[in-house]
N, C-alpha and C. Protein backbone atom coordinates (compact mmCIF):
# COMPACT_ATOMS: atom_id res chain seq x y z
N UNK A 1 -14.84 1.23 45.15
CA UNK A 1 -15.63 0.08 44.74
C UNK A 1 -16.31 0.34 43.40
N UNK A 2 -16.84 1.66 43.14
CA UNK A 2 -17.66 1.89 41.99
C UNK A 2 -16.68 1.69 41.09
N UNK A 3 -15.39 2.43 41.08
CA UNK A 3 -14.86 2.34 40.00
C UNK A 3 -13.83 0.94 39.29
N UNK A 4 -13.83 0.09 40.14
CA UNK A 4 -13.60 -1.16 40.18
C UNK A 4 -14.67 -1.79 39.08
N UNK A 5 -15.96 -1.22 39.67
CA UNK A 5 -17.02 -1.93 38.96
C UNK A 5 -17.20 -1.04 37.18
N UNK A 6 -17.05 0.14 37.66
CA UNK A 6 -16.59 0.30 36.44
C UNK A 6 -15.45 -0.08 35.06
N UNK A 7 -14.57 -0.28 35.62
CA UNK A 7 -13.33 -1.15 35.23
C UNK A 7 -13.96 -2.25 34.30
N UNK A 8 -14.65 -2.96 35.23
CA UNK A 8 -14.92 -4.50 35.41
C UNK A 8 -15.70 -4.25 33.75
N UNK A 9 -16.56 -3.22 33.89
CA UNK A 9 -17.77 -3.35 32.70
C UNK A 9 -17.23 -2.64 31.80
N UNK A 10 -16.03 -1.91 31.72
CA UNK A 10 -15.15 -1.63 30.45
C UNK A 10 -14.65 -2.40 30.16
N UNK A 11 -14.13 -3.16 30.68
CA UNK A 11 -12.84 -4.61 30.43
C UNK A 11 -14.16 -5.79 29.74
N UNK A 12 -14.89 -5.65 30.07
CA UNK A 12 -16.13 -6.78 29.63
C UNK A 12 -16.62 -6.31 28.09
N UNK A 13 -16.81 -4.96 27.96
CA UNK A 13 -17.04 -4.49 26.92
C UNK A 13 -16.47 -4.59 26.05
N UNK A 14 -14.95 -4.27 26.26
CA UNK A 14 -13.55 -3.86 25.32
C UNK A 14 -13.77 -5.51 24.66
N UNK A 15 -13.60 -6.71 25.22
CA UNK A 15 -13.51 -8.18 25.12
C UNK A 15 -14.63 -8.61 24.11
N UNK A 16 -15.83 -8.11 24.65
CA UNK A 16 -16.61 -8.36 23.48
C UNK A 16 -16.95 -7.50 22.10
N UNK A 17 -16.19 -6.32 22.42
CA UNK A 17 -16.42 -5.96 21.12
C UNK A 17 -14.91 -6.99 20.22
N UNK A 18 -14.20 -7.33 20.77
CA UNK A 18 -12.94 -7.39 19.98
C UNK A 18 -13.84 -9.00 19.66
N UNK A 19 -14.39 -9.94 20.12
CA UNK A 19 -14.70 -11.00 19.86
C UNK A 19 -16.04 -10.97 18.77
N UNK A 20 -16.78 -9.62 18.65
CA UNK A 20 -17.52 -9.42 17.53
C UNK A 20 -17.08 -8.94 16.63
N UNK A 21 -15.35 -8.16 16.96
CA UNK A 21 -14.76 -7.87 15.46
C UNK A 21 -13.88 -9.15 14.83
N UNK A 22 -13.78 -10.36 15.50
CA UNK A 22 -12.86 -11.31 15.02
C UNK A 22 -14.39 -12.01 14.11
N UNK A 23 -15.22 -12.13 14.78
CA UNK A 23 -16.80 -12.64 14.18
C UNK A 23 -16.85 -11.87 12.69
N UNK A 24 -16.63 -10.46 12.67
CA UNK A 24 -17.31 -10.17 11.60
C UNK A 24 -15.90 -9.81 10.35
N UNK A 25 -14.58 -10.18 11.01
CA UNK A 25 -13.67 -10.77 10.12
C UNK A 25 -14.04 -11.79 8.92
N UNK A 26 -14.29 -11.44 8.04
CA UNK A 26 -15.18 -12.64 6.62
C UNK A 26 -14.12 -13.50 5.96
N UNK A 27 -14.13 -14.66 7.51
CA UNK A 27 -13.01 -16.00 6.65
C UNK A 27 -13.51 -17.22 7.36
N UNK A 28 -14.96 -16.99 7.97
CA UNK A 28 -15.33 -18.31 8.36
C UNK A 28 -16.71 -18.62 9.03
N UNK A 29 -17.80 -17.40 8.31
CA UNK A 29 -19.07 -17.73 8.86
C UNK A 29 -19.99 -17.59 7.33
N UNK A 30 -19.86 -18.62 6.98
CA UNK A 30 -20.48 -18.97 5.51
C UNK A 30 -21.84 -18.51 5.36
N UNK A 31 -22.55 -19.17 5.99
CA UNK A 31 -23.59 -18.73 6.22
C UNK A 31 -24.43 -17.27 6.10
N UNK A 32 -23.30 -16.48 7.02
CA UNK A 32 -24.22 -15.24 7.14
C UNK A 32 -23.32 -14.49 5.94
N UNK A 33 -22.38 -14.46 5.98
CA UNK A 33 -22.08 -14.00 4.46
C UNK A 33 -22.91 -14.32 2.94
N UNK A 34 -23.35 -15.45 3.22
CA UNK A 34 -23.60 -15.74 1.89
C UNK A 34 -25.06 -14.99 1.60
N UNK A 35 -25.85 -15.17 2.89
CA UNK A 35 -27.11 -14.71 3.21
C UNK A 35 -26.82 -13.01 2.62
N UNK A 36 -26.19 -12.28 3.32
CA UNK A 36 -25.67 -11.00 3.08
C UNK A 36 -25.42 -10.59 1.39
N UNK A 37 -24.91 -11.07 1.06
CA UNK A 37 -25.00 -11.37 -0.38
C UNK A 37 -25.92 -12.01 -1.26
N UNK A 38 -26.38 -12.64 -0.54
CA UNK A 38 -27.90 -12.88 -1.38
C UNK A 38 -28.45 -11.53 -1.59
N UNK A 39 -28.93 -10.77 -0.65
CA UNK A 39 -29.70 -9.59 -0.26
C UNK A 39 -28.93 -8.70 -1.09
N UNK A 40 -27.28 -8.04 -1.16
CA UNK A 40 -27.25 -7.42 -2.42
C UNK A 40 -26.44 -7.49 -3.88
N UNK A 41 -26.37 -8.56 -3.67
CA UNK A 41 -26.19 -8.75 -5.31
C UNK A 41 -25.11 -8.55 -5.62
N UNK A 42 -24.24 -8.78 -4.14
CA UNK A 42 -22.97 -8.42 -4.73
C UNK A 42 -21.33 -9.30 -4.29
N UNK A 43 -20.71 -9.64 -4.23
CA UNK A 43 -19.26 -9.92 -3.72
C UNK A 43 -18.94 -8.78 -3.17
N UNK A 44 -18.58 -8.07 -3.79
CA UNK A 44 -17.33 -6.57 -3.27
C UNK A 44 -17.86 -6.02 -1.85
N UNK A 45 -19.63 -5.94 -2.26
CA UNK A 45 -20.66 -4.86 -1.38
C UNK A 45 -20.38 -5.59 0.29
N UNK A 46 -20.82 -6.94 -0.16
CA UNK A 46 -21.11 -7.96 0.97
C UNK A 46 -19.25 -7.91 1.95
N UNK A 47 -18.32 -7.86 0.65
CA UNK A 47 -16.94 -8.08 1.53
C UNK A 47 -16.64 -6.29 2.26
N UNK A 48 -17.39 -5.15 1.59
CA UNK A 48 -16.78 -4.38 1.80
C UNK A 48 -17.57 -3.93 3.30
N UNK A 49 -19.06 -4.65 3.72
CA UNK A 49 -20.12 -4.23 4.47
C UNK A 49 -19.33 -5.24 6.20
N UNK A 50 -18.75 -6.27 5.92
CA UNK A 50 -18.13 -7.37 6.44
C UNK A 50 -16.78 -6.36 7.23
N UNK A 51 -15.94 -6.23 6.34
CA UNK A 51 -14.87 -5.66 6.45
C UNK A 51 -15.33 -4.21 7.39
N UNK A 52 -16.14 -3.72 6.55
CA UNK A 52 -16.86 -2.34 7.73
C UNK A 52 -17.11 -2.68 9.21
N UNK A 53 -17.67 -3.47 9.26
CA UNK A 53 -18.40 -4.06 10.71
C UNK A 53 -17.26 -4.58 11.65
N UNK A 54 -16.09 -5.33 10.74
CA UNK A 54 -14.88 -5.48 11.24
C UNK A 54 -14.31 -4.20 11.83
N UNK A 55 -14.02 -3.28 10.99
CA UNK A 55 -13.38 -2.25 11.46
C UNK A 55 -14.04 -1.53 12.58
N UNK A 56 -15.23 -1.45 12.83
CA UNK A 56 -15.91 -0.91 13.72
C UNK A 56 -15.81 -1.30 14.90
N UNK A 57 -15.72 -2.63 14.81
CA UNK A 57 -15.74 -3.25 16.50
C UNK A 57 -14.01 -2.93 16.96
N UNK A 58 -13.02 -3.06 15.85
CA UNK A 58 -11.82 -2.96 16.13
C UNK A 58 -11.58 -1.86 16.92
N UNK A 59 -12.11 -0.88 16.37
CA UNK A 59 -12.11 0.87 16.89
C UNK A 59 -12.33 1.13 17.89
N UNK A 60 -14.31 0.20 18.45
CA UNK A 60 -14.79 0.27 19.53
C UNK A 60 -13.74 -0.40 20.87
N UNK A 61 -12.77 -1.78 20.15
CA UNK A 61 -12.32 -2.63 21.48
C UNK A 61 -10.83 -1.55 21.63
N UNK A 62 -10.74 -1.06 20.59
CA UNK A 62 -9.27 -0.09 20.99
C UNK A 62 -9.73 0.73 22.28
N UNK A 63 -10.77 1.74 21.69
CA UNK A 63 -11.30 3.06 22.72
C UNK A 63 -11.83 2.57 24.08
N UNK A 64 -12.08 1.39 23.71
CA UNK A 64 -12.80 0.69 25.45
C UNK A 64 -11.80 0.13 26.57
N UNK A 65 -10.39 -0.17 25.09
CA UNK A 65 -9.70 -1.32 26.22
C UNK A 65 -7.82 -0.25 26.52
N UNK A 66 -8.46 1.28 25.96
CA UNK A 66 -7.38 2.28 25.80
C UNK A 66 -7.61 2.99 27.85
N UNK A 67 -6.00 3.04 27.95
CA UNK A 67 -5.66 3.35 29.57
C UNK A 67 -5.65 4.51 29.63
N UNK A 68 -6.36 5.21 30.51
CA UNK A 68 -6.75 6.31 31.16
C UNK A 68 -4.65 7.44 31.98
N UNK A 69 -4.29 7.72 30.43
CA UNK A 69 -2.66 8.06 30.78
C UNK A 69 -3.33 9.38 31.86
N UNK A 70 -3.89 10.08 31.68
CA UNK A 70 -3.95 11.32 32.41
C UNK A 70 -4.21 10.46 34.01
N UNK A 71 -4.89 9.92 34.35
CA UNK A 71 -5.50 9.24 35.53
C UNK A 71 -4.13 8.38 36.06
N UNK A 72 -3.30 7.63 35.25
CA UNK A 72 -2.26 7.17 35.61
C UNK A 72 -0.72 7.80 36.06
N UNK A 73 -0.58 9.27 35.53
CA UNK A 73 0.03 9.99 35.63
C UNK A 73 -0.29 10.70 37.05
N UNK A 74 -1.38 10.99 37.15
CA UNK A 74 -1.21 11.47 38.98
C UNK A 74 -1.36 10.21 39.95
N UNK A 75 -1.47 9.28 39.31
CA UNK A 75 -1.34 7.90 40.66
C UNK A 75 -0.09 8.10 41.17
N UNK A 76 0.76 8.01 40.19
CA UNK A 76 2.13 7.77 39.86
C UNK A 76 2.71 9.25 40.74
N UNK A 77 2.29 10.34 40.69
CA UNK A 77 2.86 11.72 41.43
C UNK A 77 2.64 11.42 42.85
């Protein structure tokens, strides 16, 4: 049961990080980009700080939503 529930709150995790890395993908929240760039003065800084935050969540929803091969390999024996 625990680990069910564990499952449950990795699979929940993995989902939202991937839905805060499609968020911080910079092709459609005007707003906070522009704000972001107000603050430094820049295009490149603001796309390269965007693009960072992107990559981060990408990383996080890989490692969260990545299958446990060692754990699957002795089910399977």
């Amino acid at each position: 049961m625990i680990k069910k529930a564990k499952h449950a709150v990795k699979t929940n995790a993995a989902t939202g990080a991937l839905m805060i890395a499609m968020f911080f993908n910079p092709l459609g929240f005007d707003a906070l980009f522009a704000l972001v760039m107000k603050w430094t003065g820049s295009y490149w800084v603001t796309d390269a700080i965007f693009y960072g935050i992107s990559i981060l969540f990408f990383l996080l929803y890989t490692i969260l939503s990545r299958k446990d091969k060692k754990k699957k390999s002795l089910e399977g024996a």
